[in-house]
N, C-alpha and C. Protein backbone atom coordinates (compact mmCIF):
# COMPACT_ATOMS: atom_id res chain seq x y z
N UNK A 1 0.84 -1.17 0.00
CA UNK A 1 0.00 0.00 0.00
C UNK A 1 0.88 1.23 0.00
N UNK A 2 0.46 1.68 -0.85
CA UNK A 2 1.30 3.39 -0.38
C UNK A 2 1.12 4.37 0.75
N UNK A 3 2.54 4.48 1.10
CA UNK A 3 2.47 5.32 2.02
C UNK A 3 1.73 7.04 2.11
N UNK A 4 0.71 6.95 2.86
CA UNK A 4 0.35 8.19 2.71
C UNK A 4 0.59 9.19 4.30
N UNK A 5 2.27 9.22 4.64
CA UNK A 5 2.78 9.77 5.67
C UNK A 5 2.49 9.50 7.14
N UNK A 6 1.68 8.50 6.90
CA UNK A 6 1.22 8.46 8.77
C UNK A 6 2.31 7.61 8.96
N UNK A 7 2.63 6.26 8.43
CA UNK A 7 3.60 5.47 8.56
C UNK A 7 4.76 5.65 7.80
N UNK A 8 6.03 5.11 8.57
CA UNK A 8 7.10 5.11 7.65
C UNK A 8 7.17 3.94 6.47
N UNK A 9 7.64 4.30 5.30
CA UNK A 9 7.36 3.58 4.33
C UNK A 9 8.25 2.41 4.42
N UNK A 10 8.10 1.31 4.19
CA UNK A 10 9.49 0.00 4.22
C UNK A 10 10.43 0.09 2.77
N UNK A 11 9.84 0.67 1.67
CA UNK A 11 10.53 0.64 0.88
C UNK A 11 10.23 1.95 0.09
N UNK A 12 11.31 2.06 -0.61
CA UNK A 12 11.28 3.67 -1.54
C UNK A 12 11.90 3.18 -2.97
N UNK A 13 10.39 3.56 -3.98
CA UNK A 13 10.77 3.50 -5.63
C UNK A 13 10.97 4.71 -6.15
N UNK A 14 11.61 4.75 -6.82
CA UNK A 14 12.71 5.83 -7.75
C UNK A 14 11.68 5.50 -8.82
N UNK A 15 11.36 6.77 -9.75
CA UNK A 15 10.79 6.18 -11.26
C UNK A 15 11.56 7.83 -12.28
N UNK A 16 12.41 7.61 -12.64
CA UNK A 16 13.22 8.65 -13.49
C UNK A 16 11.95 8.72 -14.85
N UNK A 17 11.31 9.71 -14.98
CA UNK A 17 11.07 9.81 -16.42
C UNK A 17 10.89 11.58 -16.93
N UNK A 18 10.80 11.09 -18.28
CA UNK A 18 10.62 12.85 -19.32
C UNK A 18 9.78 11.98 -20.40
N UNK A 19 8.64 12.92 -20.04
CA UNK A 19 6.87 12.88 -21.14
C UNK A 19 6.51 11.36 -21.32
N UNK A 20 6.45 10.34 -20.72
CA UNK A 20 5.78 9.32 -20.84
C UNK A 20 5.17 9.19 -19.58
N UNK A 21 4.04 9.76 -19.73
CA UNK A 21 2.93 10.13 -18.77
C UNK A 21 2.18 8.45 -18.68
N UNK A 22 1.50 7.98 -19.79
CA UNK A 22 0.83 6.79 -19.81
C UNK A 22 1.61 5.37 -19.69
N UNK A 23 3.12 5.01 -19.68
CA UNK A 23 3.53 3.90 -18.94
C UNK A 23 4.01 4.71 -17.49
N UNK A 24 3.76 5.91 -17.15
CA UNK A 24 4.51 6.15 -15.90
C UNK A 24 3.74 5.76 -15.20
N UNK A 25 2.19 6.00 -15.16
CA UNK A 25 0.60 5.96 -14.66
C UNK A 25 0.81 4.48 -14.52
N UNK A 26 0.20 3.26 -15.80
CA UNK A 26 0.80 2.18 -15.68
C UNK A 26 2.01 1.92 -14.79
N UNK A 27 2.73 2.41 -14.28
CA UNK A 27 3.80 1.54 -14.13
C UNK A 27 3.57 1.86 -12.12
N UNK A 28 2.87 2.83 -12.22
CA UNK A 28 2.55 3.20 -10.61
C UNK A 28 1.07 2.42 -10.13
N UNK A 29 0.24 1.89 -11.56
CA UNK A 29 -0.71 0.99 -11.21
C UNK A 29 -0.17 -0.36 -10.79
N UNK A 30 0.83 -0.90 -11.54
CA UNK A 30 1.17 -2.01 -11.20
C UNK A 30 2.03 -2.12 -9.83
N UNK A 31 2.67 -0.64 -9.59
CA UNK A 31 3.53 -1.01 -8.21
C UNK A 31 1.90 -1.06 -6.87
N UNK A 32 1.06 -0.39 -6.96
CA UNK A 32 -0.10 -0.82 -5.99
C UNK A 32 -0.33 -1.72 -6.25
N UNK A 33 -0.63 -2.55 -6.80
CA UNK A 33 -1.55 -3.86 -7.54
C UNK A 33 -0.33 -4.96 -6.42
N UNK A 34 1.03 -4.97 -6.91
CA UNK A 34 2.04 -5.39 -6.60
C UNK A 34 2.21 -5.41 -5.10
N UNK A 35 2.12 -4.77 -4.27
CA UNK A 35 2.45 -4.27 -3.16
C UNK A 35 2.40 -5.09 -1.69
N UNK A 36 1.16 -5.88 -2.46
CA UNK A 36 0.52 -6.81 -1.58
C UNK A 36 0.78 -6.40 0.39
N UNK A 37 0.43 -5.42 0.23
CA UNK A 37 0.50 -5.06 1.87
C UNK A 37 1.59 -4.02 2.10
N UNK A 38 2.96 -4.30 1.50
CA UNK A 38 4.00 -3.49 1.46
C UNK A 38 4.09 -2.03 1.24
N UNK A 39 4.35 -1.56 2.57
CA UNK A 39 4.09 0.14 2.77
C UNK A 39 5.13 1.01 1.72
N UNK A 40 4.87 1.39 1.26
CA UNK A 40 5.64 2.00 0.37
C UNK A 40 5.82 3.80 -0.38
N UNK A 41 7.18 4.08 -0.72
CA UNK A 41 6.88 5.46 -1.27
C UNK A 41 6.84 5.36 -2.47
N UNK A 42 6.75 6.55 -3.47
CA UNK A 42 7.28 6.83 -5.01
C UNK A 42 7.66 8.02 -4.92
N UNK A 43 8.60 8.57 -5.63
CA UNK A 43 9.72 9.70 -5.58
C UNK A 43 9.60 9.32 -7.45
N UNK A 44 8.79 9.88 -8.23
CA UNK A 44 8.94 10.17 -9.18
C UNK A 44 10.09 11.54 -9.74
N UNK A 45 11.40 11.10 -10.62
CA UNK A 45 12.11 12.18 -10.90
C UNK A 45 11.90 12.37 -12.22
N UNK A 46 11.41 13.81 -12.51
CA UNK A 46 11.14 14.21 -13.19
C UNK A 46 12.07 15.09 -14.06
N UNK A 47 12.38 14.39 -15.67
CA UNK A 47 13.49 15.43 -16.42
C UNK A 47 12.88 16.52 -17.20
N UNK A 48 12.22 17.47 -16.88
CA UNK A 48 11.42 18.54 -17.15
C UNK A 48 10.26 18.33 -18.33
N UNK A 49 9.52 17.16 -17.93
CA UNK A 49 8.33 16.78 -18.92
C UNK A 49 7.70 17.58 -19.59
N UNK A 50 7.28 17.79 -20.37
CA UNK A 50 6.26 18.43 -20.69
C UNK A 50 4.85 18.23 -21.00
N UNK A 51 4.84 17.08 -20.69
CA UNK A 51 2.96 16.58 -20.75
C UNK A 51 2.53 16.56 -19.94
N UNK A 52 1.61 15.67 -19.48
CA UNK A 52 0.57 15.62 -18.78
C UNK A 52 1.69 14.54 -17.30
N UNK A 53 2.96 14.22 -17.23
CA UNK A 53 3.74 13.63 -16.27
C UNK A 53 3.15 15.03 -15.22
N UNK A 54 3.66 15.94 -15.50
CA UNK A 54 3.58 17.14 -14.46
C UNK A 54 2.26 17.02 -13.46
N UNK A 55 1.15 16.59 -14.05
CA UNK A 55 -0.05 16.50 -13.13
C UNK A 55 -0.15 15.62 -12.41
N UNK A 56 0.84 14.59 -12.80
CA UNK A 56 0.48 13.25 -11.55
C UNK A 56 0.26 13.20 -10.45
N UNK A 57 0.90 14.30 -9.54
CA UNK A 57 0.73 14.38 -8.29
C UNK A 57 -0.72 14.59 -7.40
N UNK A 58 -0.94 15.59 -8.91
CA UNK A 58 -2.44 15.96 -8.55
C UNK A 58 -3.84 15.03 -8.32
N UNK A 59 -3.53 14.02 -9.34
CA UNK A 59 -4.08 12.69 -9.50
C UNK A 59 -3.89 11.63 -8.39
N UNK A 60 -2.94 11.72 -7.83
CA UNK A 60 -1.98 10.55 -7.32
C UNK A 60 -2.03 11.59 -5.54
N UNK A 61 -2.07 11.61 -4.39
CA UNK A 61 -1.81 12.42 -3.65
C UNK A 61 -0.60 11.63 -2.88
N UNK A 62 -0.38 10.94 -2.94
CA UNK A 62 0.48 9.94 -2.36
C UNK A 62 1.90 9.92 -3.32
N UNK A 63 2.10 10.59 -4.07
CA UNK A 63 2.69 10.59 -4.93
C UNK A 63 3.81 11.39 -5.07
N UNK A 64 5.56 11.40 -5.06
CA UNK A 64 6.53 12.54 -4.98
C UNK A 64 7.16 12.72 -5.77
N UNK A 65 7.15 13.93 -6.49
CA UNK A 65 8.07 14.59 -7.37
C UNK A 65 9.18 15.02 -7.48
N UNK A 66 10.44 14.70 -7.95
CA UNK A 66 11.52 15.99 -7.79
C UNK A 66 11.71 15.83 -9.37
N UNK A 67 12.39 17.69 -9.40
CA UNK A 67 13.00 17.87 -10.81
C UNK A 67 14.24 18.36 -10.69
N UNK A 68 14.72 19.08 -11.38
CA UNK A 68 16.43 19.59 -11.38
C UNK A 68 16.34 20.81 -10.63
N UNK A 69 14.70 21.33 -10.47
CA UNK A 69 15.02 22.57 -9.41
C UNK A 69 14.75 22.02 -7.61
N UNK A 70 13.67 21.22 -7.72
CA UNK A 70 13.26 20.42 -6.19
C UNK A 70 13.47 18.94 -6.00
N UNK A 71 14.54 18.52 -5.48
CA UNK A 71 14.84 17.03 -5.08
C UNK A 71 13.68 16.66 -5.59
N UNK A 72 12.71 17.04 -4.13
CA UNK A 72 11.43 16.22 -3.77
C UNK A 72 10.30 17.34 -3.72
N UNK A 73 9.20 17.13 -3.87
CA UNK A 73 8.11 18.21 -3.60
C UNK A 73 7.07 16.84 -2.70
């Protein structure tokens, strides 16, 4: 399950991407699906996308961003 800050997470995924918004989505469906109980973060790094990657967070609240200006948001 993803961590949504009350607990500390047991594990932390890295997902590096620039403008592939629809396997990034996919690829954060399958890490819940996957998880099977396992508390977890995502630290999506972002190489200055320009699509629709940028909104994920908004979608996703559980969800962390950094780019070349913010580690992490």
């Amino acid at each position: 399950m993803a961590s949504d800050g009350g607990e500390k997470p047991q594990i932390t995924v890295l997902i590096p991407v620039h403008n592939q918004w629809p396997p990034t989505l996919n690829c954060l469906r399958s890490l819940v699906v996957a998880a099977n109980g396992t508390r977890f973060e995502v630290i999506v790094g972002d190489d200055a996308s320009s699509d629709d990657t940028t909104q994920l967070e908004r979608q996703i609240p559980w969800l962390r961003i950094g780019d070349a200006n913010n580690l992490v948001r």
